[in-house]
Protein backbone atom coordinates (compact mmCIF):
# COMPACT_ATOMS: atom_id res chain seq x y z
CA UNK A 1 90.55 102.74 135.61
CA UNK A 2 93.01 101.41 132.56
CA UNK A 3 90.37 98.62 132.25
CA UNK A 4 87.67 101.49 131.20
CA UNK A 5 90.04 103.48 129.26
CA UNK A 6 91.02 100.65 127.01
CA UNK A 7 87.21 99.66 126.50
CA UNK A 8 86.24 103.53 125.86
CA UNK A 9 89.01 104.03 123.47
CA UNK A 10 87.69 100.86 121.22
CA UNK A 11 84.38 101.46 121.69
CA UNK A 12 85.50 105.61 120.19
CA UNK A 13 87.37 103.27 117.55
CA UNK A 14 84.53 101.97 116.21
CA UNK A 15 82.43 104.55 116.10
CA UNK A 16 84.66 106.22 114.20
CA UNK A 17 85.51 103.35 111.93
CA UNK A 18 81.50 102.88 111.45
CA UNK A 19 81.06 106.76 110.38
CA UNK A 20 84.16 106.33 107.94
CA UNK A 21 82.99 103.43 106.68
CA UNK A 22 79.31 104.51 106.03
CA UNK A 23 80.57 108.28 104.67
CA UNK A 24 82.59 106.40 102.22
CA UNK A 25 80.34 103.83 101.06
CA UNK A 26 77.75 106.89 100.39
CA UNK A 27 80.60 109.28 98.20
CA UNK A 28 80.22 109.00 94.73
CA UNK A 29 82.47 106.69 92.61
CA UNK A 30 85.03 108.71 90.85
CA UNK A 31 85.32 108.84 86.98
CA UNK A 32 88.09 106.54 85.87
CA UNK A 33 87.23 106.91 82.19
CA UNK A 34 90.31 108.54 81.21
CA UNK A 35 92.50 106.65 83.78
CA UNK A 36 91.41 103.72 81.72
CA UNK A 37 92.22 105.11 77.89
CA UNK A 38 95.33 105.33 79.14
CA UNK A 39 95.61 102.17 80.48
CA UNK A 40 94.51 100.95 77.58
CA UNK A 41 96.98 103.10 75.17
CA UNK A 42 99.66 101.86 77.34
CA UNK A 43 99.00 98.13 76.88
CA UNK A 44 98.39 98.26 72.90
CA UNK A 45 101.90 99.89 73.01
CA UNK A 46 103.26 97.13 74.93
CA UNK A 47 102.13 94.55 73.12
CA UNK A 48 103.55 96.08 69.87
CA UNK A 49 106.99 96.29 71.72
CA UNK A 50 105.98 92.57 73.20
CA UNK A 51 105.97 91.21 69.46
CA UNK A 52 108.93 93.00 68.38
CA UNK A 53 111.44 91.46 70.79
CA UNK A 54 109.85 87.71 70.91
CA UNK A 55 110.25 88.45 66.62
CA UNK A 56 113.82 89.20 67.24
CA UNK A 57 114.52 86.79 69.82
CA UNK A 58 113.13 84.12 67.40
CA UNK A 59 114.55 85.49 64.03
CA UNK A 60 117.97 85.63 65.52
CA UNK A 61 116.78 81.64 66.54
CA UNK A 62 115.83 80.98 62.77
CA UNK A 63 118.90 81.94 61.47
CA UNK A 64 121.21 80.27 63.46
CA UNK A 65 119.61 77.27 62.87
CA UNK A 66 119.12 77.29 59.29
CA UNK A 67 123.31 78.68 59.19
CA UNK A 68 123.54 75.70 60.87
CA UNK A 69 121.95 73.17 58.92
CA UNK A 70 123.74 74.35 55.58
C-alpha cells in the first residue's frame, strides 16, 4: 500500500509540474522596458562615480610621486 502511494503521489507530481510548466511557457512575457531604463540610468551613474574615485585614487598617486621626485 506505501509502495502505491509513493508512485501515485509522483505520478500527481508530474502532472502537476507538466500543467505548470506548459501554463507558463504559454503566459505572455512581461514588459521589462522600463525595468531596463533604469537599469540603464543606474549604470551610467555608476560609471561616472567609477571614474571619479579611480581619478582620485590616481591623482592622490601623481602627486605623491612627483612630491617625491622634487
Amino acid at each position: 500500500m506505501k509502495n502505491f502511494r509513493n508512485k501515485l503521489l509522483v505520478a500527481t507530481a508530474l502532472v502537476v509540474g507538466a500543467a505548470t510548466t506548459a501554463g507558463s511557457a504559454l503566459a505572455a512575457a512581461p514588459d521589462t522596458t522600463d525595468v531596463v531604463a533604469s537599469i540603464t540610468a543606474a549604470g551610467v551613474a555608476g560609471a561616472v562615480i567609477g571614474v571619479a574615485v579611480l581619478s582620485m585614487h590616481y591623482g592622490i598617486k601623481l602627486f605623491k610621486w612627483i612630491k617625491g621626485a622634487g
